[in-house]
C-alpha atoms as a PDB file:
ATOM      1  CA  UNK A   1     125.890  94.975 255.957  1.00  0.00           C
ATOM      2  CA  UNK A   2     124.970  96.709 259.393  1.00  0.00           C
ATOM      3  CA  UNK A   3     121.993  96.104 261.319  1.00  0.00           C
ATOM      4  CA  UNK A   4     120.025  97.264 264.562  1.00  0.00           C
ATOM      5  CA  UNK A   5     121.699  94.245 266.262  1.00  0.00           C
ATOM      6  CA  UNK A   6     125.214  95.932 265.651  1.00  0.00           C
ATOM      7  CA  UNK A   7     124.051  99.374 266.509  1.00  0.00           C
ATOM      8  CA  UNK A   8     122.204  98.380 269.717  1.00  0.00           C
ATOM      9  CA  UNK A   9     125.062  96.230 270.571  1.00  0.00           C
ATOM     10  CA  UNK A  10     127.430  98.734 270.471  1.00  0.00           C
ATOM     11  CA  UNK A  11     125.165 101.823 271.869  1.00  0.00           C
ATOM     12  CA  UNK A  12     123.890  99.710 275.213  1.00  0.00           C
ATOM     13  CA  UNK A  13     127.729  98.447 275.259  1.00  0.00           C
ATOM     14  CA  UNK A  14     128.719 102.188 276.464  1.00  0.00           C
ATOM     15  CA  UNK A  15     128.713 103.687 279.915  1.00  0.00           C
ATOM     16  CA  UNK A  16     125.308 105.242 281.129  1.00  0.00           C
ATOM     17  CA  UNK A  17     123.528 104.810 278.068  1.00  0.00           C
ATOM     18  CA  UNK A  18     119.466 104.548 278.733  1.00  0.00           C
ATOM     19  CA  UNK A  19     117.262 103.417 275.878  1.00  0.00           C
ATOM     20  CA  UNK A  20     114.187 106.297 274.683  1.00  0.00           C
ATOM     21  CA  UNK A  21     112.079 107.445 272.282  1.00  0.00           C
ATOM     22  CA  UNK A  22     112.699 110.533 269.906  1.00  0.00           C
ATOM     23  CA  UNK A  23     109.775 111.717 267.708  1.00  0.00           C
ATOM     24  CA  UNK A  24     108.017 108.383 268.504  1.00  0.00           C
ATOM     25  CA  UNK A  25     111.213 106.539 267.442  1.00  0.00           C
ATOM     26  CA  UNK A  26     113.736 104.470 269.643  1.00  0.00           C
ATOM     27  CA  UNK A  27     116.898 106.655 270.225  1.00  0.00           C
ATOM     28  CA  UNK A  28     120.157 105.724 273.350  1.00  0.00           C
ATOM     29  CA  UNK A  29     121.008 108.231 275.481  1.00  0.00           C
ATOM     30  CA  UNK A  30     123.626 109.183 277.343  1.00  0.00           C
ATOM     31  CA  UNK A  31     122.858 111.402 280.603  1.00  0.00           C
ATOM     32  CA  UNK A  32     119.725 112.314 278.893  1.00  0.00           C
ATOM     33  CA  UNK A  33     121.520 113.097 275.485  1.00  0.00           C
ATOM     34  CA  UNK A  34     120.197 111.340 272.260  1.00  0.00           C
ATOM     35  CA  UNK A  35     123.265 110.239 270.814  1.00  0.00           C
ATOM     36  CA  UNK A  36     121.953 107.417 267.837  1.00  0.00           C
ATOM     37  CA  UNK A  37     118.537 106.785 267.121  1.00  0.00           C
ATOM     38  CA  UNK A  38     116.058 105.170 264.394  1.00  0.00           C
ATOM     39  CA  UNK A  39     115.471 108.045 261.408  1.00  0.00           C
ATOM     40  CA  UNK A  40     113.346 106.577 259.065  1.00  0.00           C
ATOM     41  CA  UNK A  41     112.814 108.874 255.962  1.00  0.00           C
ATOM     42  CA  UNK A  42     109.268 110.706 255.300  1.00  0.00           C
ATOM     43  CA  UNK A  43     108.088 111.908 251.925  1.00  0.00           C
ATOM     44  CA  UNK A  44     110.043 115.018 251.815  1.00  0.00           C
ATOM     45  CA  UNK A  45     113.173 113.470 252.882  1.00  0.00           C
ATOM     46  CA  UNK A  46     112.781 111.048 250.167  1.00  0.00           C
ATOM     47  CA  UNK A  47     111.582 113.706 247.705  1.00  0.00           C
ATOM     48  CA  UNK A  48     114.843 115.759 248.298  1.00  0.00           C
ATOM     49  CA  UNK A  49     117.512 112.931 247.533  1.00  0.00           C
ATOM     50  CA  UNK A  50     115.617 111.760 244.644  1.00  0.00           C
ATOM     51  CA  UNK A  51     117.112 108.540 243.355  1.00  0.00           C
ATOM     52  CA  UNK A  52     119.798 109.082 245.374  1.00  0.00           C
ATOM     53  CA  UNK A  53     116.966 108.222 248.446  1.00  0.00           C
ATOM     54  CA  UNK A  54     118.277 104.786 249.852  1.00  0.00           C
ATOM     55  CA  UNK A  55     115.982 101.470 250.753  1.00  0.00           C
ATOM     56  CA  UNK A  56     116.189 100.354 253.797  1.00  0.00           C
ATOM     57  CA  UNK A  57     117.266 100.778 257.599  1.00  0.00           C
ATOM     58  CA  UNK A  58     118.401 104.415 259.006  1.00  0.00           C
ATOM     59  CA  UNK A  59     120.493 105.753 261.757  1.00  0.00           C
ATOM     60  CA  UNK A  60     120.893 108.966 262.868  1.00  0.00           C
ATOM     61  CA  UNK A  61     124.245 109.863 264.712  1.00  0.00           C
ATOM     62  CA  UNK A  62     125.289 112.847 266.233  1.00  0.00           C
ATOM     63  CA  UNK A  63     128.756 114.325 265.133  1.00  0.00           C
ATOM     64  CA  UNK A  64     130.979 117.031 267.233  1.00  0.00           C
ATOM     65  CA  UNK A  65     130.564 119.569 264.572  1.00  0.00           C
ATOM     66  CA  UNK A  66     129.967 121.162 260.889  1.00  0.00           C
ATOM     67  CA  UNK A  67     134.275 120.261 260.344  1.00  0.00           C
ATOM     68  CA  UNK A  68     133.819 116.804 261.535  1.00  0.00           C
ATOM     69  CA  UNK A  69     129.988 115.905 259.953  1.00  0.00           C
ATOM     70  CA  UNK A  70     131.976 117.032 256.432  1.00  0.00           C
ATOM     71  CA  UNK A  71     135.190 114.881 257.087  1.00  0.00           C
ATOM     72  CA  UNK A  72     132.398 111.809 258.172  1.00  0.00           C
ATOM     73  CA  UNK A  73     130.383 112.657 254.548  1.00  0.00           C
ATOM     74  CA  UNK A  74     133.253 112.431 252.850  1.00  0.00           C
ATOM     75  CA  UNK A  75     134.929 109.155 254.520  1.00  0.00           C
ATOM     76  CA  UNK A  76     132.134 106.652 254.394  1.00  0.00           C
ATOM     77  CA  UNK A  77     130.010 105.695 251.498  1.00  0.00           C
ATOM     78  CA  UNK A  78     127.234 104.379 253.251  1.00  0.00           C
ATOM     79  CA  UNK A  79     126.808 107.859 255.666  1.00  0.00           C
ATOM     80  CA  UNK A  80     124.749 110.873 254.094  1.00  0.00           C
ATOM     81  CA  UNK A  81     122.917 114.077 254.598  1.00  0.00           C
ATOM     82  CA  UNK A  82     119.225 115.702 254.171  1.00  0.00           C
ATOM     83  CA  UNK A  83     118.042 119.327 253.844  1.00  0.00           C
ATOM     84  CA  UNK A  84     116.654 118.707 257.521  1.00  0.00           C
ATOM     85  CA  UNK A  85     120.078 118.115 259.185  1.00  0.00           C
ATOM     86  CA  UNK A  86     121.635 121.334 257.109  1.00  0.00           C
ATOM     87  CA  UNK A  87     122.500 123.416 260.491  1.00  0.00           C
ATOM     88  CA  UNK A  88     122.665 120.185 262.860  1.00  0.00           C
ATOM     89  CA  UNK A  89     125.548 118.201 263.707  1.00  0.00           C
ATOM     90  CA  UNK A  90     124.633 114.542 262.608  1.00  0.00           C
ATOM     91  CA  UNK A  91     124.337 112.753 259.882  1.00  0.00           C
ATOM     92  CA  UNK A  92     122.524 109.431 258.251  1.00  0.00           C
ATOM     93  CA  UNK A  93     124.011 106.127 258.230  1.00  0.00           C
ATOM     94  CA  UNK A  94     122.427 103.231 255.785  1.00  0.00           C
ATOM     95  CA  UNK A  95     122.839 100.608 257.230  1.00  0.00           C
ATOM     96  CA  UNK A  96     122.188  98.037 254.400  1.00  0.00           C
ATOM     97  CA  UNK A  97     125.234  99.764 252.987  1.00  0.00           C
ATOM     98  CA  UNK A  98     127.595 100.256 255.543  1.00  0.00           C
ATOM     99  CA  UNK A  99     129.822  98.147 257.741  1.00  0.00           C
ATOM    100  CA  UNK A 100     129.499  96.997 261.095  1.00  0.00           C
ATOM    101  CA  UNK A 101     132.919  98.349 262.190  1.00  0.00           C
ATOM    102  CA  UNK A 102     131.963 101.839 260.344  1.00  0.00           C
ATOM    103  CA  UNK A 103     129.222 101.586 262.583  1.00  0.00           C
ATOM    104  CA  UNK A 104     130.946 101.082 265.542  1.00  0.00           C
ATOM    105  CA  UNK A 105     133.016 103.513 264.845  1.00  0.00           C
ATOM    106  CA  UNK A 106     129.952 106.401 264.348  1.00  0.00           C
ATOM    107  CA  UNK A 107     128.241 105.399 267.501  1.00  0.00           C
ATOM    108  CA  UNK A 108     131.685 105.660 269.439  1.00  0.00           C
ATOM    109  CA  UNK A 109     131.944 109.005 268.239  1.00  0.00           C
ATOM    110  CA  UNK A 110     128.571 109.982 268.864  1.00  0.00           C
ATOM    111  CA  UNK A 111     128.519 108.598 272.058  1.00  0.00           C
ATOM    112  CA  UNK A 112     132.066 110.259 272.726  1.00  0.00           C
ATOM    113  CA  UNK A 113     130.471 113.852 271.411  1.00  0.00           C
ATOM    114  CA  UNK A 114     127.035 113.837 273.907  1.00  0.00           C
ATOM    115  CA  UNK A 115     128.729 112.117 277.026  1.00  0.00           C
ATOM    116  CA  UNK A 116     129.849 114.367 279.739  1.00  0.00           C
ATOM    117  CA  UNK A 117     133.444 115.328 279.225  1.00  0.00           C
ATOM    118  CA  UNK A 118     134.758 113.237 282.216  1.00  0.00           C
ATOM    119  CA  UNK A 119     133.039 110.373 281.256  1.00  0.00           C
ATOM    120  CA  UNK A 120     133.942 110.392 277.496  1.00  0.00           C
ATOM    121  CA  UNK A 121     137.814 111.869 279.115  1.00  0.00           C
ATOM    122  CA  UNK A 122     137.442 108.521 281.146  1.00  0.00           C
ATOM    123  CA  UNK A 123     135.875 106.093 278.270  1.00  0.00           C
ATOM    124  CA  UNK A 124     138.638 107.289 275.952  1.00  0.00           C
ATOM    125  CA  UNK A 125     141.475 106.470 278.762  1.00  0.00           C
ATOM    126  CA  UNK A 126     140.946 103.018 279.493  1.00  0.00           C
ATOM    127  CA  UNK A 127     140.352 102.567 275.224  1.00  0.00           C
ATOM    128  CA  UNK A 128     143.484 104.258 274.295  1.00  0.00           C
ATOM    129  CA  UNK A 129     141.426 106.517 272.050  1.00  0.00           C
ATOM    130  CA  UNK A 130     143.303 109.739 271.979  1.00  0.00           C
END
């Protein structure tokens, strides 16, 4: 089980990330661009997943696009979707449910996706990630 611990840890772990506020909610930035942040459900959220509507804490991560947000859906158990994020390039991750190395891994590639393509060119030199 995940928590904000393992997500802060890792988001405030990567270059020129600034902590913010989204919709009244914390979010980490880099260079200004929201990368993960705190999505807690509201009523309609809830109302469109029906049981299906976890308990619990919520990250939103951004994605690179539509190709990769599927692949992501499909990979890990404890990510998912809403109605609201149909024509957005993120998804959901529950963290009661999911890992903290699947969570590393999503706010890596979030991070990776926002950052300015030197830095994430850089980031993904010295981490043999490529």
């Amino acid at each position: 089980m995940a928590t904000w611990d393992d997500v802060i840890g890792v988001a405030t772990s990567l270059p020129e990330v600034e902590e913010g506020t989204s919709w009244g909610n914390r979010c980490w930035k880099v260079k200004g661009r929201t990368f993960v942040w705190v999505r807690p459900l509201g009523k309609k959220d809830r109302a469109d997943l029906g049981d299906a509507a976890p308990t619990g804490e919520i990250a939103g991560v951004r994605v690179a696009d539509r190709a990769d947000k599927q692949a992501v859906l499909d990979t890990y158990d404890a990510v998912f979707t809403i109605p609201h994020f149909d024509n957005y390039d993120a998804v959901l991750i529950h963290l009661d449910a999911a890992e903290p190395a699947v969570v590393e891994e999503l706010v890596v590639d979030a991070w990776l996706c926002m950052a300015p393509p030197k830095l994430a060119a850089q980031y993904a030199a010295d981490h043999d990630l490529g």
